[in-house]
PDB file of N, CA and C in Angstrom:
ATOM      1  N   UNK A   1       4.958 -32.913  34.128  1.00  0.00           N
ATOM      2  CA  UNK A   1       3.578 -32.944  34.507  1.00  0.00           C
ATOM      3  C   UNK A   1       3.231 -31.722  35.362  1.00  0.00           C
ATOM      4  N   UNK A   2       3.926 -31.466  35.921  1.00  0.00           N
ATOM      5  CA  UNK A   2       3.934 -29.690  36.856  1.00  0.00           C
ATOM      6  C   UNK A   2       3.451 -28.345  35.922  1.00  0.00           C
ATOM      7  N   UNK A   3       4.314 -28.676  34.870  1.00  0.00           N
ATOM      8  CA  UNK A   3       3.570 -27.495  33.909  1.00  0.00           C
ATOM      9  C   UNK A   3       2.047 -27.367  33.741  1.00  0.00           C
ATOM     10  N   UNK A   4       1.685 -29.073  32.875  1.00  0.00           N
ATOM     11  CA  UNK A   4       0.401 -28.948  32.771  1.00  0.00           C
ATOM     12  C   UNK A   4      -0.690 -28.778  33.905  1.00  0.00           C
ATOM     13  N   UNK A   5      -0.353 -28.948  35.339  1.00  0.00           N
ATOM     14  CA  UNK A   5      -1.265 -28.834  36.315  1.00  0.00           C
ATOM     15  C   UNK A   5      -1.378 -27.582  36.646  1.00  0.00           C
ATOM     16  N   UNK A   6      -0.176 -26.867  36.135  1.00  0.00           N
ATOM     17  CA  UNK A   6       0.079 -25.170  36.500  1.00  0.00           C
ATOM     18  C   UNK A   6      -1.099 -24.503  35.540  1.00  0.00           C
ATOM     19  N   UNK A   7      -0.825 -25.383  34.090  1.00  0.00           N
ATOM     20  CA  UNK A   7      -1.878 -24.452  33.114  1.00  0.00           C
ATOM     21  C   UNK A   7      -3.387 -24.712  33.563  1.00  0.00           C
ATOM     22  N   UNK A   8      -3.736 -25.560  33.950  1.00  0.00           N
ATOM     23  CA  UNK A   8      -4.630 -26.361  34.400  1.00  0.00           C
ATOM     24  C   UNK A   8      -5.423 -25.234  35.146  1.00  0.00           C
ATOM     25  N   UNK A   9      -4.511 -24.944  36.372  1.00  0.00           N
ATOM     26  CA  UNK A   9      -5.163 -23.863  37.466  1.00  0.00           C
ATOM     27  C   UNK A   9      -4.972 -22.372  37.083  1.00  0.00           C
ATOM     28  N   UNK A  10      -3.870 -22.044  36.171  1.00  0.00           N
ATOM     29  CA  UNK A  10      -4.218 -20.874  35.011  1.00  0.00           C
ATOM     30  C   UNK A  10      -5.201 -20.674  34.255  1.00  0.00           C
ATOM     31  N   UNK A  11      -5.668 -21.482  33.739  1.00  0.00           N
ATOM     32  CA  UNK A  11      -7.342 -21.825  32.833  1.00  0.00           C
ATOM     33  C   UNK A  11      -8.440 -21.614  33.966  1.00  0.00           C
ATOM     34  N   UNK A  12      -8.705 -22.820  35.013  1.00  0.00           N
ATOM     35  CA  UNK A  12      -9.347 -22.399  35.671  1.00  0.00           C
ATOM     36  C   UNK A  12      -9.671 -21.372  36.321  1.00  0.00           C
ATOM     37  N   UNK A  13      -8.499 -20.796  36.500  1.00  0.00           N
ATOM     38  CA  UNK A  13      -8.398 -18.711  37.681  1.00  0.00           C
ATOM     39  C   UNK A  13      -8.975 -18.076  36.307  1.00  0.00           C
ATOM     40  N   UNK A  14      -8.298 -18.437  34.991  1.00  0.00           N
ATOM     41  CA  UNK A  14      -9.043 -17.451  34.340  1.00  0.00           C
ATOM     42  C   UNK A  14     -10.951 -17.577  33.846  1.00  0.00           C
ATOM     43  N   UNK A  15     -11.284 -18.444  33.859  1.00  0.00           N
ATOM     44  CA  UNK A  15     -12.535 -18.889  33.312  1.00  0.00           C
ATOM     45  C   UNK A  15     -13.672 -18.627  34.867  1.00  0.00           C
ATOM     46  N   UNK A  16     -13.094 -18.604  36.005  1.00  0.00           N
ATOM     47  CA  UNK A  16     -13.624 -18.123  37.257  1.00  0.00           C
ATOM     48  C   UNK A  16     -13.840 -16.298  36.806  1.00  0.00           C
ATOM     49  N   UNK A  17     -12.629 -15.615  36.575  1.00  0.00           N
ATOM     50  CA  UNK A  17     -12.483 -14.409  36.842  1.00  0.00           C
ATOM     51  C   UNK A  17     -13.331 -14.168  35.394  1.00  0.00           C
ATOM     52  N   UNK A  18     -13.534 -14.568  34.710  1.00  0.00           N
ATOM     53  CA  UNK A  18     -14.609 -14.212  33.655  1.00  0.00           C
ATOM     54  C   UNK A  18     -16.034 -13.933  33.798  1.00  0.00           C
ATOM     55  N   UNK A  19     -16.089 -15.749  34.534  1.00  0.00           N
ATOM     56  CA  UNK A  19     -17.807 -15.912  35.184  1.00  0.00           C
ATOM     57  C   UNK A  19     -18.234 -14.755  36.010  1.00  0.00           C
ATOM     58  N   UNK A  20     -17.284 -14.481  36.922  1.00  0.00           N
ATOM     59  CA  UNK A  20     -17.611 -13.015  37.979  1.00  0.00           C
ATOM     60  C   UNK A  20     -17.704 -12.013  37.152  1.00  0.00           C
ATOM     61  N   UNK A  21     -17.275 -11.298  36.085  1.00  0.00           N
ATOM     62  CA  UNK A  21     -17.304 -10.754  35.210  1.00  0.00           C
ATOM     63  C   UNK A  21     -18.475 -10.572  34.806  1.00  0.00           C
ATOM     64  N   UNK A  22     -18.626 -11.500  34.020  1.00  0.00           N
ATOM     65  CA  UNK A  22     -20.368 -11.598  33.183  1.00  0.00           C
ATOM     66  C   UNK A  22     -21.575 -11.401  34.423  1.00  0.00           C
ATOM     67  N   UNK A  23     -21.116 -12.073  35.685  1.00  0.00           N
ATOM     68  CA  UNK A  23     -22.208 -11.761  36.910  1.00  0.00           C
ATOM     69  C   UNK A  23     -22.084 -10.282  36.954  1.00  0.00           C
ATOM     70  N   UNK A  24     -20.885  -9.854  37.216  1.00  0.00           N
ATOM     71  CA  UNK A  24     -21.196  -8.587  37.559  1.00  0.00           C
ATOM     72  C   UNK A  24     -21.838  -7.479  36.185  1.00  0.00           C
ATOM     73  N   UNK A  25     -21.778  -8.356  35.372  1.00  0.00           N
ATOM     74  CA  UNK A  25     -22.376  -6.982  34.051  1.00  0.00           C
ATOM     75  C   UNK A  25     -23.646  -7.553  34.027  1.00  0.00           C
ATOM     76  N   UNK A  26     -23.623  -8.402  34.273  1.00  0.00           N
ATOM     77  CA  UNK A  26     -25.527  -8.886  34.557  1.00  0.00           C
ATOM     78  C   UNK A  26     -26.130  -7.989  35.256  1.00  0.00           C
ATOM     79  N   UNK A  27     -25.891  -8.014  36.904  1.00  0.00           N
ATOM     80  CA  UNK A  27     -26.090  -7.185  37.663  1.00  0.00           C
ATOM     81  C   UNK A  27     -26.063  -5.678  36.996  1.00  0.00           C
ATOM     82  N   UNK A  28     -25.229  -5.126  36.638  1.00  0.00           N
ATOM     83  CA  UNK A  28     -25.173  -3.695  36.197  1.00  0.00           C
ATOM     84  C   UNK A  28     -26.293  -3.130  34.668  1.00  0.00           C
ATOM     85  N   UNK A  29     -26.528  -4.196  34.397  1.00  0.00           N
ATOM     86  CA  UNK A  29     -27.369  -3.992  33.387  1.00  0.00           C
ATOM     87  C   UNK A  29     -29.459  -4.437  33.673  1.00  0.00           C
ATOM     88  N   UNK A  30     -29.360  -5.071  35.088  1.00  0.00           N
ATOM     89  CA  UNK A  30     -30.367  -4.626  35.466  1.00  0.00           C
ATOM     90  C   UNK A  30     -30.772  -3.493  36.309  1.00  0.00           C
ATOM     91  N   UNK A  31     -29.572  -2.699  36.504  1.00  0.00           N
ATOM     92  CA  UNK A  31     -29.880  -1.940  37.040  1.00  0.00           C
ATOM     93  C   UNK A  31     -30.411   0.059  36.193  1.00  0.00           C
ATOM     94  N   UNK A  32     -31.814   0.482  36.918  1.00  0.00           N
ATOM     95  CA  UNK A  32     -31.732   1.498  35.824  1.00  0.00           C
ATOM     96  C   UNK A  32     -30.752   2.252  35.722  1.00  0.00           C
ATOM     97  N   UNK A  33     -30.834   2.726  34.646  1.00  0.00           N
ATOM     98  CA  UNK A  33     -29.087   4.208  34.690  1.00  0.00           C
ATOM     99  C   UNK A  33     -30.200   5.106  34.680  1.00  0.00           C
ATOM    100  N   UNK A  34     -29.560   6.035  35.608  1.00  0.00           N
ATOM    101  CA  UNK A  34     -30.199   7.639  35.433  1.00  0.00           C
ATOM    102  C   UNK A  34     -29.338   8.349  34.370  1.00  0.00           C
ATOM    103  N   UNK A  35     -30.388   8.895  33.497  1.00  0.00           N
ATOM    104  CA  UNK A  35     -29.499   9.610  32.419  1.00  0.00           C
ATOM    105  C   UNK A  35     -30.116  11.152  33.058  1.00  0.00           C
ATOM    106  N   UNK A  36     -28.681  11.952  33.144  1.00  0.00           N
ATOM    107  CA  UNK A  36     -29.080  12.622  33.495  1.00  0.00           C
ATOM    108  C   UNK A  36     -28.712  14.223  32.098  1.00  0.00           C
ATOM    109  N   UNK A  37     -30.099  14.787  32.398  1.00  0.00           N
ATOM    110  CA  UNK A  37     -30.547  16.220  31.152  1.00  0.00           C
ATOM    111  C   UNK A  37     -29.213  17.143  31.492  1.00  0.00           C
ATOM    112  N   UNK A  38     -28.616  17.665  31.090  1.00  0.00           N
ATOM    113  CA  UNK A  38     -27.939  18.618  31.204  1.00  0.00           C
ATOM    114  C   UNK A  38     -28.513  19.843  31.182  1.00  0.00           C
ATOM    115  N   UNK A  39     -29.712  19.722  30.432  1.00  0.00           N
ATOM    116  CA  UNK A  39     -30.468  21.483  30.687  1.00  0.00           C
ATOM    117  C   UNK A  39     -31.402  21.643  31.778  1.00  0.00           C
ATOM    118  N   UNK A  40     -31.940  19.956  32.205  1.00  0.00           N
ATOM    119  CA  UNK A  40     -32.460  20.642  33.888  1.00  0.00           C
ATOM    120  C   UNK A  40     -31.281  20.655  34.663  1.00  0.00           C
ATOM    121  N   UNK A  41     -30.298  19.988  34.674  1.00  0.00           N
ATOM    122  CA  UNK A  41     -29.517  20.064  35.832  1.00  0.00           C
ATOM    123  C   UNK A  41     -28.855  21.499  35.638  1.00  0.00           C
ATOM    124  N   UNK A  42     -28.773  22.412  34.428  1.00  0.00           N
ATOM    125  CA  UNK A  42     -28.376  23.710  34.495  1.00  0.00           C
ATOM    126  C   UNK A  42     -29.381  24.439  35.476  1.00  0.00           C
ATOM    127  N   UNK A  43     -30.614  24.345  34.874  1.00  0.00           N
ATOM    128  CA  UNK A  43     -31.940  24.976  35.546  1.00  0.00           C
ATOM    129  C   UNK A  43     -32.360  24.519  36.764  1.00  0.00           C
ATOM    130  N   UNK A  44     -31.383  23.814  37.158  1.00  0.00           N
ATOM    131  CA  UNK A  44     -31.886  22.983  38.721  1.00  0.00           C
ATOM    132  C   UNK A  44     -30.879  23.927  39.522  1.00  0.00           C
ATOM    133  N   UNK A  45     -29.473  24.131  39.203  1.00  0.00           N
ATOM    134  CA  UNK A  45     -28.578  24.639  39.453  1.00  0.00           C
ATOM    135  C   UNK A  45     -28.831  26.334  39.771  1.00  0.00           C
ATOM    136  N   UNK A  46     -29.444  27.060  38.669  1.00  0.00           N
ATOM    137  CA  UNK A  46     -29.374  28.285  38.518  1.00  0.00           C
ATOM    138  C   UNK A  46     -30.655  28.736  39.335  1.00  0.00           C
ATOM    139  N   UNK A  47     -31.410  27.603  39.800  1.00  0.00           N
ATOM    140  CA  UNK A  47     -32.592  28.047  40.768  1.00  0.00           C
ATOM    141  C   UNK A  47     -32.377  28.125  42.059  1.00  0.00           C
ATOM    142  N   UNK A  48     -31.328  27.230  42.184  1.00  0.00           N
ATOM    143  CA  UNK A  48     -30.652  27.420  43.729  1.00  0.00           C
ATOM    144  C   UNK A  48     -29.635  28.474  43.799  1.00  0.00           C
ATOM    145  N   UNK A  49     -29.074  29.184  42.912  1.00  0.00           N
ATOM    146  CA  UNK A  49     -28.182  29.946  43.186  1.00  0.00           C
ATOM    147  C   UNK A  49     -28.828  31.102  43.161  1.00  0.00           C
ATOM    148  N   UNK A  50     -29.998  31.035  42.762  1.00  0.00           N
ATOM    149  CA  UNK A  50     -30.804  32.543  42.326  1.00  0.00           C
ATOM    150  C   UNK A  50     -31.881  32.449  44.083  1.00  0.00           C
ATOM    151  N   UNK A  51     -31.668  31.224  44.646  1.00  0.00           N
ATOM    152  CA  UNK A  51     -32.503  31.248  46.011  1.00  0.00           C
ATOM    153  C   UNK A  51     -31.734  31.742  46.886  1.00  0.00           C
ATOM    154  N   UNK A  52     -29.961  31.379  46.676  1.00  0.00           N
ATOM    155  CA  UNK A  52     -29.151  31.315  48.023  1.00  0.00           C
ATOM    156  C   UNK A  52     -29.380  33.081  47.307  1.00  0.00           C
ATOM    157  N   UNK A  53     -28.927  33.914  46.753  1.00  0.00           N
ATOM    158  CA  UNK A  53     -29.101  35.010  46.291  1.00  0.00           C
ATOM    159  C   UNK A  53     -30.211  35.862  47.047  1.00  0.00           C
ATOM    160  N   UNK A  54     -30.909  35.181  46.940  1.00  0.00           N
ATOM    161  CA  UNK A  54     -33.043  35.472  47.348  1.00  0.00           C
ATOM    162  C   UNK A  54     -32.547  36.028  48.901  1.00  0.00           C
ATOM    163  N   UNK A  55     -31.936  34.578  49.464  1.00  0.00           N
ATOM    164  CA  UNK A  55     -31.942  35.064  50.922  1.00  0.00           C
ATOM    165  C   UNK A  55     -31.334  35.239  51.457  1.00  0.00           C
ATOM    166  N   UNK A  56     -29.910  35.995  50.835  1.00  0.00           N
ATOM    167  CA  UNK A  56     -29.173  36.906  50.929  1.00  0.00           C
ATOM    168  C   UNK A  56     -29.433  38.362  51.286  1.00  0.00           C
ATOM    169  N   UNK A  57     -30.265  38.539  50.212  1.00  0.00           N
ATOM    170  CA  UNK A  57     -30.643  39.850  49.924  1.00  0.00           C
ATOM    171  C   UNK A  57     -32.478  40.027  51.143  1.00  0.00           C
ATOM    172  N   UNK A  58     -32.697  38.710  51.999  1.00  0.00           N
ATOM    173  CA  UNK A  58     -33.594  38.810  52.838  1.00  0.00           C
ATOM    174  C   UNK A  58     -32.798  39.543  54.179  1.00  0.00           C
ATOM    175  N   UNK A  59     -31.797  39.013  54.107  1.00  0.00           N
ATOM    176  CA  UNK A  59     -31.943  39.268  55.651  1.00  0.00           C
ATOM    177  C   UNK A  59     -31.130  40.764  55.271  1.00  0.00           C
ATOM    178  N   UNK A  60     -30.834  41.446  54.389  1.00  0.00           N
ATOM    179  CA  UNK A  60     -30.056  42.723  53.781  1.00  0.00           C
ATOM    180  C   UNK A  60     -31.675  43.700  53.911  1.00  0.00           C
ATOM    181  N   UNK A  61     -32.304  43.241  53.894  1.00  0.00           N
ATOM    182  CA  UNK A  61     -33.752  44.142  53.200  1.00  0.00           C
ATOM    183  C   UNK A  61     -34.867  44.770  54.912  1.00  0.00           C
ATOM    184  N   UNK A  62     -34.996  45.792  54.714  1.00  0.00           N
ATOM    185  CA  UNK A  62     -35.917  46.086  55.657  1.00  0.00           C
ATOM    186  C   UNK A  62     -36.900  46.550  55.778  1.00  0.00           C
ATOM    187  N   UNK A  63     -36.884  47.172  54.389  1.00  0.00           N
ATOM    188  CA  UNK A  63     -38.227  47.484  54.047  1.00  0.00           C
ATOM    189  C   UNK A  63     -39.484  46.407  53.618  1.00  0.00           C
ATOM    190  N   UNK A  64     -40.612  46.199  54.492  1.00  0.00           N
ATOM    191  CA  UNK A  64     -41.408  45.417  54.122  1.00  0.00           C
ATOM    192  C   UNK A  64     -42.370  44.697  53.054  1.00  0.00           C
ATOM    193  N   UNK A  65     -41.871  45.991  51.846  1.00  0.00           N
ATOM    194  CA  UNK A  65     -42.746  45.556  50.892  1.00  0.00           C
ATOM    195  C   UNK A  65     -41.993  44.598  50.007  1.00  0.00           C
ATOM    196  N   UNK A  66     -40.461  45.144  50.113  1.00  0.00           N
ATOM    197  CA  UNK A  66     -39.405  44.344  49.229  1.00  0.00           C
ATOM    198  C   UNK A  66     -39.488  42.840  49.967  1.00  0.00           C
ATOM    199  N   UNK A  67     -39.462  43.240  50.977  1.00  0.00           N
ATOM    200  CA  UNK A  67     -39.461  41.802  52.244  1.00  0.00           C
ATOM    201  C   UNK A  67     -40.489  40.721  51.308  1.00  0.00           C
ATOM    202  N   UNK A  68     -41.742  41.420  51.238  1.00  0.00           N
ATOM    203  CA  UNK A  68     -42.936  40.385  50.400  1.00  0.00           C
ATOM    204  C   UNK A  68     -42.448  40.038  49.242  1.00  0.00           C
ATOM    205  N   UNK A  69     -41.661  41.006  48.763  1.00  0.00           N
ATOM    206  CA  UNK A  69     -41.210  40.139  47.493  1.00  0.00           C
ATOM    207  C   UNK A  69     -40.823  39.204  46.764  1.00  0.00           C
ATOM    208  N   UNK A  70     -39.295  39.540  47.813  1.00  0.00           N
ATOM    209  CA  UNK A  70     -38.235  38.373  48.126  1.00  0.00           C
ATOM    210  C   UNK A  70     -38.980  37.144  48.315  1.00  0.00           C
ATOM    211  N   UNK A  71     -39.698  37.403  49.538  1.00  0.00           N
ATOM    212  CA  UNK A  71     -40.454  36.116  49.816  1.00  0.00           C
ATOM    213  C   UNK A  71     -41.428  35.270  48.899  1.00  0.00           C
ATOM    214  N   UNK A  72     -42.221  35.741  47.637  1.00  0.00           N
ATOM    215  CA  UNK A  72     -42.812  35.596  46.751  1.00  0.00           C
ATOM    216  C   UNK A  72     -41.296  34.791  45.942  1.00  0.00           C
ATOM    217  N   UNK A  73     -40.848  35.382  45.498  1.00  0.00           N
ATOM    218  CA  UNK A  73     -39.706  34.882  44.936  1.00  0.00           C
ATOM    219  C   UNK A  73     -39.415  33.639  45.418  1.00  0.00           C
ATOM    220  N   UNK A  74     -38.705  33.540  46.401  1.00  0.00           N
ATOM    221  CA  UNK A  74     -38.216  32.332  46.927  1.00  0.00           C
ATOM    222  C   UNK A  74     -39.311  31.234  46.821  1.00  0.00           C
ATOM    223  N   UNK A  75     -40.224  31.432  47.232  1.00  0.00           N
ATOM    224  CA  UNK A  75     -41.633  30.268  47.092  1.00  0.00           C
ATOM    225  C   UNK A  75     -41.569  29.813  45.436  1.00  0.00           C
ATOM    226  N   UNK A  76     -41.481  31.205  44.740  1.00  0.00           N
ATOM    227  CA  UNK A  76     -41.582  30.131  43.455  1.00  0.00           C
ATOM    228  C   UNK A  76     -40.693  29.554  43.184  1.00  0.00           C
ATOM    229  N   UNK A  77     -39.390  29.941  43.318  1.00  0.00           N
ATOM    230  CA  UNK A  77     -38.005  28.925  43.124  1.00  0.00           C
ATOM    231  C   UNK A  77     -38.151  27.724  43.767  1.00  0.00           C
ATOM    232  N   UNK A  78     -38.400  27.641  45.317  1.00  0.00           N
ATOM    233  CA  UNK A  78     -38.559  26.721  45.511  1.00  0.00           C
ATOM    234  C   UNK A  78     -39.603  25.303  44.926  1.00  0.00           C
ATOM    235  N   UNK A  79     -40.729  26.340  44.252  1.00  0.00           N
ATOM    236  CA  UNK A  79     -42.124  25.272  43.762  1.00  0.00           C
ATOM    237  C   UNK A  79     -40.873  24.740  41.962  1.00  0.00           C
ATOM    238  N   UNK A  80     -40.163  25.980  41.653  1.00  0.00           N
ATOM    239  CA  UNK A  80     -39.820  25.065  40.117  1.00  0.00           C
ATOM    240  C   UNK A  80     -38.411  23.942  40.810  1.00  0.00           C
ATOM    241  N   UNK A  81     -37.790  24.435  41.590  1.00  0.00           N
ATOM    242  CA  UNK A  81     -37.068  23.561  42.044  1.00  0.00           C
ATOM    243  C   UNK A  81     -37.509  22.033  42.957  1.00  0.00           C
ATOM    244  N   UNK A  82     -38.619  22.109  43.154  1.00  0.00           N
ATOM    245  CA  UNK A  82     -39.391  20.176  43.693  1.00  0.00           C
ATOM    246  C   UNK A  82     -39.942  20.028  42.197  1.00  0.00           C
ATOM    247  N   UNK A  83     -40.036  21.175  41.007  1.00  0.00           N
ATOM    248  CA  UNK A  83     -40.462  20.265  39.670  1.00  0.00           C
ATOM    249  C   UNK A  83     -39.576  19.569  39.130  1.00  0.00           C
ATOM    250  N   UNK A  84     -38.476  20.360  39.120  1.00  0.00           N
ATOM    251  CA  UNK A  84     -37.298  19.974  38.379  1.00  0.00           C
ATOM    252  C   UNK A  84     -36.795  18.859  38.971  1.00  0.00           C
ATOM    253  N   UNK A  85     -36.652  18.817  40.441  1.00  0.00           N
ATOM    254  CA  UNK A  85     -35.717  17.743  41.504  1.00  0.00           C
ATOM    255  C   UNK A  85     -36.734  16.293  40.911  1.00  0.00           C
TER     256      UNK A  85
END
């Protein structure tokens, strides 16, 4: 009779660890997935590296007109980079 009370609570551990199972894919399937673009996240990427670049070459620069430039620059990276983000 030991066996069968053993299978008993073997069945039960397993039919528990299932139910949690199915809860937890419940849960995961209301949740949204972000799918994420691979060609903005390139272009999200290459706008920040072209900014850290930007103001690199700011504090390198002394002449004032380049100065406006840079700075023109960076503003628009930053405006496509809150489109993209």
């Amino acid at each position: 009779m030991g066996d069968a009370a053993e299978g008993l609570i073997d069945a039960d551990s397993r039919i528990q660890e299932r139910m949690e199972e199915l809860e937890e894919s419940r849960r995961n399937a209301r949740k949204p997935h972000a799918k994420v673009d691979p060609e903005k996240a390139r272009q999200l990427e290459s706008c920040r590296l072209a900014r850290t670049e930007l103001e690199q070459q700011m504090v390198l620069t002394t002449h004032p007109v380049r100065r406006d430039q840079i700075t023109q620059a960076v503003a628009e990276l930053d405006r496509r980079i809150a489109q993209l983000a």
